[in-house]
PDB file of N, CA and C in Angstrom:
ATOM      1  N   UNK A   1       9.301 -30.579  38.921  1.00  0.00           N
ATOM      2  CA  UNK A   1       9.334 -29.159  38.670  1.00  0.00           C
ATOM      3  C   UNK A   1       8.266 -28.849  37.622  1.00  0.00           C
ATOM      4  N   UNK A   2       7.555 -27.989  37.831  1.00  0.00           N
ATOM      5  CA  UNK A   2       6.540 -27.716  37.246  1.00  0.00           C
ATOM      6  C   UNK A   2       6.660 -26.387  36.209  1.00  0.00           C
ATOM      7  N   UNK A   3       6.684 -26.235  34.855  1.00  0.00           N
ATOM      8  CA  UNK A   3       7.165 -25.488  33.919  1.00  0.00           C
ATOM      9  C   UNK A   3       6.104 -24.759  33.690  1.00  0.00           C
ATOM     10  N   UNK A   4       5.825 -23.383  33.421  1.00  0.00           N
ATOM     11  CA  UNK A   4       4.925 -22.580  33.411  1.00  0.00           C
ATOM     12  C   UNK A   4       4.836 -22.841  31.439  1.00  0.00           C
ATOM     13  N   UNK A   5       3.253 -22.939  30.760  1.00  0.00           N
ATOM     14  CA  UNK A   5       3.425 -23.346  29.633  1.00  0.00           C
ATOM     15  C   UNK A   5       4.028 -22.122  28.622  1.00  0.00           C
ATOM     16  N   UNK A   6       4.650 -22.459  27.316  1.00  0.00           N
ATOM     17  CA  UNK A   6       5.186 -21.196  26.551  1.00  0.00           C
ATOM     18  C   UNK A   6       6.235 -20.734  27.264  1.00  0.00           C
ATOM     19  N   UNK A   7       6.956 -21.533  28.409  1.00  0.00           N
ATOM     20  CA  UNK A   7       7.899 -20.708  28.649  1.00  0.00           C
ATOM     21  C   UNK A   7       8.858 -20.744  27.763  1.00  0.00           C
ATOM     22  N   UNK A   8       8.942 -21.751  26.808  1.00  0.00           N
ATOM     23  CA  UNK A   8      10.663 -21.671  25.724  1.00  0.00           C
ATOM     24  C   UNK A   8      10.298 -21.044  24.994  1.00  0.00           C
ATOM     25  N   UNK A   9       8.916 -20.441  24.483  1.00  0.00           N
ATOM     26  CA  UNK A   9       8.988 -19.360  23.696  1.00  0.00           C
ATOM     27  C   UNK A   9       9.568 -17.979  23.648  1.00  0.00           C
ATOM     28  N   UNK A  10       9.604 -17.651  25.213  1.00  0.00           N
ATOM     29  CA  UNK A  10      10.007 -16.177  25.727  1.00  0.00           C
ATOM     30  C   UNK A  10      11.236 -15.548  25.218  1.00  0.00           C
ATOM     31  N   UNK A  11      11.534 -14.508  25.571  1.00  0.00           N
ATOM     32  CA  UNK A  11      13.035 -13.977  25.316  1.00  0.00           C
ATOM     33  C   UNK A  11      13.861 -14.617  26.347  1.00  0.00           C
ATOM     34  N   UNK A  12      14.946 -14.747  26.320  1.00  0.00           N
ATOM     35  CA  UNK A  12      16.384 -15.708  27.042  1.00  0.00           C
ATOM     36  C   UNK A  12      16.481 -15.104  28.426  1.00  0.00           C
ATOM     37  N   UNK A  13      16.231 -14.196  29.032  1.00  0.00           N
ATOM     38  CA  UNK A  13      15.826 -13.591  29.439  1.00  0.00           C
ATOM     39  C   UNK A  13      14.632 -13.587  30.468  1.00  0.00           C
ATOM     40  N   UNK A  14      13.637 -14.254  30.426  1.00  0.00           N
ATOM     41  CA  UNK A  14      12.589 -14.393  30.243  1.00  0.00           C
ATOM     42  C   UNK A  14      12.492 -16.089  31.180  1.00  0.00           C
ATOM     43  N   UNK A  15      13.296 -17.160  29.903  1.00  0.00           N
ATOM     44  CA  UNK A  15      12.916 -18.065  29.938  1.00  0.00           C
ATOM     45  C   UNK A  15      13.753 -17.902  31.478  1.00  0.00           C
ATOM     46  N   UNK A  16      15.217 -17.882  31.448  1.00  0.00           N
ATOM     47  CA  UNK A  16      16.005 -17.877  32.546  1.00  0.00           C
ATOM     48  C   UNK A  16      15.269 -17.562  33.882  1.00  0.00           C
ATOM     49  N   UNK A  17      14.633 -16.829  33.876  1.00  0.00           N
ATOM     50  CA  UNK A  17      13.894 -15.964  35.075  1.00  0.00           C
ATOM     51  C   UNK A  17      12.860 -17.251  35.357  1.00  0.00           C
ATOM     52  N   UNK A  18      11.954 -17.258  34.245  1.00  0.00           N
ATOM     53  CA  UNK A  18      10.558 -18.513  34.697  1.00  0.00           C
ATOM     54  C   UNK A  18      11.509 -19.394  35.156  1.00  0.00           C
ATOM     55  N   UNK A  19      12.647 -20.349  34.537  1.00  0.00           N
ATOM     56  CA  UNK A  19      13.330 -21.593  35.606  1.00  0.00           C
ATOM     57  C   UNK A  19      13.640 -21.533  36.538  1.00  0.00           C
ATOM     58  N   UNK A  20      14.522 -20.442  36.836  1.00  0.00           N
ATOM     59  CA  UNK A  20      14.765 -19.929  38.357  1.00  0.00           C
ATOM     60  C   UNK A  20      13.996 -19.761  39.364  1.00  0.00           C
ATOM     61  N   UNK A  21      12.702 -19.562  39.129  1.00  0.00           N
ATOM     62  CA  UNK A  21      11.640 -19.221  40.026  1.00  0.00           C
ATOM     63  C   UNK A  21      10.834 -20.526  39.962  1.00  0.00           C
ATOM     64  N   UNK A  22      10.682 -21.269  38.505  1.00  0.00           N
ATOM     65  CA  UNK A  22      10.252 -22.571  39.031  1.00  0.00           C
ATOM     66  C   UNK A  22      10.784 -23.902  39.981  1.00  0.00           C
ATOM     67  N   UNK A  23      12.052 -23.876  39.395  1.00  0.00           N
ATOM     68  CA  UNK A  23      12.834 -24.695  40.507  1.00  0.00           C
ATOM     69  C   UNK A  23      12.886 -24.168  41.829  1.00  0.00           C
ATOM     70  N   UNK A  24      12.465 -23.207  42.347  1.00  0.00           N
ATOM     71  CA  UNK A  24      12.365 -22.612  43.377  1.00  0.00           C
ATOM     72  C   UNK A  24      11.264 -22.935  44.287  1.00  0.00           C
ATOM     73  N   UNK A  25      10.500 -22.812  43.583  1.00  0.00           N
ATOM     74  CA  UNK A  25       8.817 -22.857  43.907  1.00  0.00           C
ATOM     75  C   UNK A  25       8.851 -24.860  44.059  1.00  0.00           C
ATOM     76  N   UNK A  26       9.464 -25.642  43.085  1.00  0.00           N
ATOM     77  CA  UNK A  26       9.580 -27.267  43.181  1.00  0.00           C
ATOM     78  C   UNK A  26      10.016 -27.657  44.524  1.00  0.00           C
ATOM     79  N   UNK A  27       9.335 -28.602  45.117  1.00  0.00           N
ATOM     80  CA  UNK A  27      10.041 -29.460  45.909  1.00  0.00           C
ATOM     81  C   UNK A  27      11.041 -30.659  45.663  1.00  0.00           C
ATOM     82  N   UNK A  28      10.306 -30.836  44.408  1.00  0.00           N
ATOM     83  CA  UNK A  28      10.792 -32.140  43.574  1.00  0.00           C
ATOM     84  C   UNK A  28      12.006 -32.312  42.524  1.00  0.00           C
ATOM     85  N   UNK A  29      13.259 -31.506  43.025  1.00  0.00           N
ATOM     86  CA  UNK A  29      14.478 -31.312  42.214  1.00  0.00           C
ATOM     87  C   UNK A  29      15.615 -31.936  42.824  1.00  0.00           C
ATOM     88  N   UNK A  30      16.813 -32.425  41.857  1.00  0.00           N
ATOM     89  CA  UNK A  30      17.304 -33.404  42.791  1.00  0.00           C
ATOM     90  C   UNK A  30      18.931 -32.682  42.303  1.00  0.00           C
ATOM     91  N   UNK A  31      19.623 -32.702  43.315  1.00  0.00           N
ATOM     92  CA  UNK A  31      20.889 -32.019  42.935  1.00  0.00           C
ATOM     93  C   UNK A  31      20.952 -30.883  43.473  1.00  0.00           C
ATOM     94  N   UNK A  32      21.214 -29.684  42.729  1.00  0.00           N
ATOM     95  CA  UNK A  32      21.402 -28.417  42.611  1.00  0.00           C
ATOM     96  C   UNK A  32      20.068 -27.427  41.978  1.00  0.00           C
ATOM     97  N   UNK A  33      19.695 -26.121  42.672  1.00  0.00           N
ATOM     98  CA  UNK A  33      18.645 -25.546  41.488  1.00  0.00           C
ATOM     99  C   UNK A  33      18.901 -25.517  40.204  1.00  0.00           C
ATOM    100  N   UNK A  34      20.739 -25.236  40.003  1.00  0.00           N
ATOM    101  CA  UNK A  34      21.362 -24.613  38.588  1.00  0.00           C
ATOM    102  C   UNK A  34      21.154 -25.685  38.215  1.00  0.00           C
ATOM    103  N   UNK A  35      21.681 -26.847  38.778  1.00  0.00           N
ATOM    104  CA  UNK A  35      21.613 -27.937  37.607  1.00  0.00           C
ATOM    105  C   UNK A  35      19.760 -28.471  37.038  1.00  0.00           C
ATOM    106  N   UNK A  36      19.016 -28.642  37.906  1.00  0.00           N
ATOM    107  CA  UNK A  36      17.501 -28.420  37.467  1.00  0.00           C
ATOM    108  C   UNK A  36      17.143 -28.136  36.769  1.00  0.00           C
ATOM    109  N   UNK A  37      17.796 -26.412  37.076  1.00  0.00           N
ATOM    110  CA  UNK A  37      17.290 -25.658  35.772  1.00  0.00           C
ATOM    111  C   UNK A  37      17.729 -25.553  34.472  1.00  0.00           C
ATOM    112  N   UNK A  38      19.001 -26.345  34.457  1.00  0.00           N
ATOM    113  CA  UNK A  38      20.067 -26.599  33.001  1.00  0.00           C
ATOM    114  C   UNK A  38      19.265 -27.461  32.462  1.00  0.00           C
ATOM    115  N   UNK A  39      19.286 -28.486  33.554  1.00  0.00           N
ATOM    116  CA  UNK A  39      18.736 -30.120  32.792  1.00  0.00           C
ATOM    117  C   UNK A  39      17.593 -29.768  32.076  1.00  0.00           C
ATOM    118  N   UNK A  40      16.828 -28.860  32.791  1.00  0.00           N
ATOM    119  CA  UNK A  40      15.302 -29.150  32.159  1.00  0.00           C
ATOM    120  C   UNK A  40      15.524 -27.985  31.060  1.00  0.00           C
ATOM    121  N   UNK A  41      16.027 -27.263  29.903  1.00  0.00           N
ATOM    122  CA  UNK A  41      16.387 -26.094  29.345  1.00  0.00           C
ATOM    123  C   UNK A  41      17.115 -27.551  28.172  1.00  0.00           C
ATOM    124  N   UNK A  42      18.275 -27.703  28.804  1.00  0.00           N
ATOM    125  CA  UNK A  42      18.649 -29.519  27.902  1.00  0.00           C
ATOM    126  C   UNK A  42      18.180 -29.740  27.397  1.00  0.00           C
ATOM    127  N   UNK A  43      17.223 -30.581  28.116  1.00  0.00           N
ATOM    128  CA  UNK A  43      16.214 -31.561  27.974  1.00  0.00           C
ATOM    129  C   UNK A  43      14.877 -31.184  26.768  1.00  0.00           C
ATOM    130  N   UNK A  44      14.508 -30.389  26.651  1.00  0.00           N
ATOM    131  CA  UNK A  44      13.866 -28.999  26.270  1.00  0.00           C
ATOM    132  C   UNK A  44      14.733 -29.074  24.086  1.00  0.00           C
ATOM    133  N   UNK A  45      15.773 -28.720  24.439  1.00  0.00           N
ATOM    134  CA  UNK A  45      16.545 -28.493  23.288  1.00  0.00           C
ATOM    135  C   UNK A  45      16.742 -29.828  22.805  1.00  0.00           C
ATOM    136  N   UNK A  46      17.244 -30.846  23.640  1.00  0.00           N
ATOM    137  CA  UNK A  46      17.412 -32.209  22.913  1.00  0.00           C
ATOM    138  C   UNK A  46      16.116 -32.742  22.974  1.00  0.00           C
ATOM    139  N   UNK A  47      15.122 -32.520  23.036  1.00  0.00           N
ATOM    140  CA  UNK A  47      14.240 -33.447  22.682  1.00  0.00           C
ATOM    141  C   UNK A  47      13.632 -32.631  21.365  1.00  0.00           C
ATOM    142  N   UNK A  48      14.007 -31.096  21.241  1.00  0.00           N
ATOM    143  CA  UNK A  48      12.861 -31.148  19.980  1.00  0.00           C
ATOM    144  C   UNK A  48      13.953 -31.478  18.498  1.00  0.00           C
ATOM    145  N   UNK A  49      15.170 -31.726  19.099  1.00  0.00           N
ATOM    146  CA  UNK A  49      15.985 -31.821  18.026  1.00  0.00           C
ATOM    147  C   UNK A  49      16.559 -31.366  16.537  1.00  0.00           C
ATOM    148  N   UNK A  50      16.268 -31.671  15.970  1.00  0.00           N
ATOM    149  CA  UNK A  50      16.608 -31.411  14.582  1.00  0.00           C
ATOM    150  C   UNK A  50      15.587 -30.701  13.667  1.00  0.00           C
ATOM    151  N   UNK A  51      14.170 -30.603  14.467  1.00  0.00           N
ATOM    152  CA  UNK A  51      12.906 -30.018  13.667  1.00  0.00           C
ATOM    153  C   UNK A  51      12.949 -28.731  14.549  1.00  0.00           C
ATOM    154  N   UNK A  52      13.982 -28.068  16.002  1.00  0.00           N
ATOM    155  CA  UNK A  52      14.248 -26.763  15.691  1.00  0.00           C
ATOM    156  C   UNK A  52      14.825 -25.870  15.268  1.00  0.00           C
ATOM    157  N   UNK A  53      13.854 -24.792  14.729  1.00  0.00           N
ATOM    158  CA  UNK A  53      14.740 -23.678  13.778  1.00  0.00           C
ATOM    159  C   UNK A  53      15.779 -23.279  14.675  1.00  0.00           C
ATOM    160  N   UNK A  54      16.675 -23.126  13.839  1.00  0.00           N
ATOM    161  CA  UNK A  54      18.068 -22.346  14.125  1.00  0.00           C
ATOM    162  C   UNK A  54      18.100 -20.955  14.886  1.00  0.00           C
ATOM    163  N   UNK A  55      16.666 -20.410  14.383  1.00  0.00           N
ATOM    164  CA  UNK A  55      16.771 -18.935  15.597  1.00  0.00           C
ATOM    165  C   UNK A  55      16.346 -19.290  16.515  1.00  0.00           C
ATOM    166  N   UNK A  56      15.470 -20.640  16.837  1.00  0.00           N
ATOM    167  CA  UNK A  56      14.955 -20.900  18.053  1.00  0.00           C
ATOM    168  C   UNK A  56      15.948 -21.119  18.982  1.00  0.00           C
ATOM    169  N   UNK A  57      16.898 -22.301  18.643  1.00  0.00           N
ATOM    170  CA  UNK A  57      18.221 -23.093  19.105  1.00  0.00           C
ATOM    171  C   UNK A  57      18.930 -21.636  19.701  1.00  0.00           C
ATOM    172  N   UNK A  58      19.095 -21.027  19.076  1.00  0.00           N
ATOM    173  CA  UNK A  58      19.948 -19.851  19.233  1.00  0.00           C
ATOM    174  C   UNK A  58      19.299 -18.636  20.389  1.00  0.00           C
ATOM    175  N   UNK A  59      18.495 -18.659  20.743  1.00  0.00           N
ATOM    176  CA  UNK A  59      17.726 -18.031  21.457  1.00  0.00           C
ATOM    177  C   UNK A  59      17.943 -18.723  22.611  1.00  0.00           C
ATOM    178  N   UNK A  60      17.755 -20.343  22.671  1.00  0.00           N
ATOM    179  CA  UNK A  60      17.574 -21.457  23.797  1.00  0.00           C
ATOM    180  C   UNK A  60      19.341 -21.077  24.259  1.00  0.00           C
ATOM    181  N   UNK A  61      20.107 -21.032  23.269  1.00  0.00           N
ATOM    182  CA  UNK A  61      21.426 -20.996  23.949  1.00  0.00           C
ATOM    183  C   UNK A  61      21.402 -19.743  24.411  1.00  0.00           C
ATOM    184  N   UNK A  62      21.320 -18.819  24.375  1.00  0.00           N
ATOM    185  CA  UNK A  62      21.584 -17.505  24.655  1.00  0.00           C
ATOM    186  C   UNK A  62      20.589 -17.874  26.405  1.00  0.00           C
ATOM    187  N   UNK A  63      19.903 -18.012  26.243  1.00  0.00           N
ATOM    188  CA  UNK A  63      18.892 -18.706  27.088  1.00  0.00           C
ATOM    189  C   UNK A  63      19.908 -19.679  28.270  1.00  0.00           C
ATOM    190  N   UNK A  64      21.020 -20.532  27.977  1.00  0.00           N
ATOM    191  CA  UNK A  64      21.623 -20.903  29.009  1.00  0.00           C
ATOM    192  C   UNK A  64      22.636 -19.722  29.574  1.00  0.00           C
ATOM    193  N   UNK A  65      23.100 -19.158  28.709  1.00  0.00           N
ATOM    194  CA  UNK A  65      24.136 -17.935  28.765  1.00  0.00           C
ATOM    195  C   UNK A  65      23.201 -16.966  30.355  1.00  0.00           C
ATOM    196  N   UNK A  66      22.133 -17.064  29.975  1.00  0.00           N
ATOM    197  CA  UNK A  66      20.949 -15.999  30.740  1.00  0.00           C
ATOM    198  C   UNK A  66      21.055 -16.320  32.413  1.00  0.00           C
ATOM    199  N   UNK A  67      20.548 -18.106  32.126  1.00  0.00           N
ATOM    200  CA  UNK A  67      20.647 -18.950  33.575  1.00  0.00           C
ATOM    201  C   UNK A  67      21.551 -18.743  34.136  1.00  0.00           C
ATOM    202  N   UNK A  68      22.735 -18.965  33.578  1.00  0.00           N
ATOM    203  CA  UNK A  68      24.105 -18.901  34.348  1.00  0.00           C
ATOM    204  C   UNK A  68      24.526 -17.616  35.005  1.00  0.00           C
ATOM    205  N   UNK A  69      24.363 -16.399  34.187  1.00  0.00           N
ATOM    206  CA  UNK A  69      24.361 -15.336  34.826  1.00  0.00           C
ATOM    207  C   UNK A  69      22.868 -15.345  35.868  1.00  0.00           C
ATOM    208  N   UNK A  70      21.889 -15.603  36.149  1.00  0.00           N
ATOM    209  CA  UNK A  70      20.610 -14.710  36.880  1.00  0.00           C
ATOM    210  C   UNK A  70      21.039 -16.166  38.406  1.00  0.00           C
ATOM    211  N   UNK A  71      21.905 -17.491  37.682  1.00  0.00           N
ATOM    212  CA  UNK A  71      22.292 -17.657  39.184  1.00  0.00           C
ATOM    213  C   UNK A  71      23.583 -17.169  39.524  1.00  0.00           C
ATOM    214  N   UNK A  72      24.479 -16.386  39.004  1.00  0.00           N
ATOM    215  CA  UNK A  72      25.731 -16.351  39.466  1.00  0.00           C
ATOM    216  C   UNK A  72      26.816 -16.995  39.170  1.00  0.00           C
ATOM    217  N   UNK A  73      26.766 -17.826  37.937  1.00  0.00           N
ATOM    218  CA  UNK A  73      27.778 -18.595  37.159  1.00  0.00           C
ATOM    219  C   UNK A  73      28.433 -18.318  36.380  1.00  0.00           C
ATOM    220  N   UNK A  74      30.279 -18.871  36.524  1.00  0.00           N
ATOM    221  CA  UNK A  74      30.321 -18.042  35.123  1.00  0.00           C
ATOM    222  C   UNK A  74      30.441 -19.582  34.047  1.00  0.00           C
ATOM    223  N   UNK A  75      30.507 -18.837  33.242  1.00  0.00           N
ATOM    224  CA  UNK A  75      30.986 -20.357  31.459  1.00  0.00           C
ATOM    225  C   UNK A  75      31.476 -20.614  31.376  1.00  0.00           C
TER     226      UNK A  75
END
């Protein structure tokens, strides 16, 4: 799956929309789109770890809150 760059910068909003449309556009996803697009949003948050700011983190979550609704999930 191919990540458009600056996308975790965006509004939650934003980011939700670019994953959805990238896992879309991927051939190369294995599972589910939702889960794709979780993992890689995850993946994303646990790797920058402990050196991100707290409004960032908080944005990234609001940011899964986003995914789940723009596929139809609830929490």
């Amino acid at each position: 799956m191919d990540i458009p760059s600056g996308l975790f910068k965006r509004k939650p909003e934003d980011i939700a929309r670019g994953l959805k449309r990238a896992v879309f556009l991927s051939d190369r996803t294995k599972g589910t789109k939702f889960r794709s697009a979780m993992s890689m949003l995850n993946l994303y948050i646990n790797r920058a770890g402990r050196s991100l700011p707290s409004a960032a983190r908080a944005r990234l979550e609001t940011a899964k809150e986003e995914l789940r609704k723009v596929f139809g999930r609830s929490a």
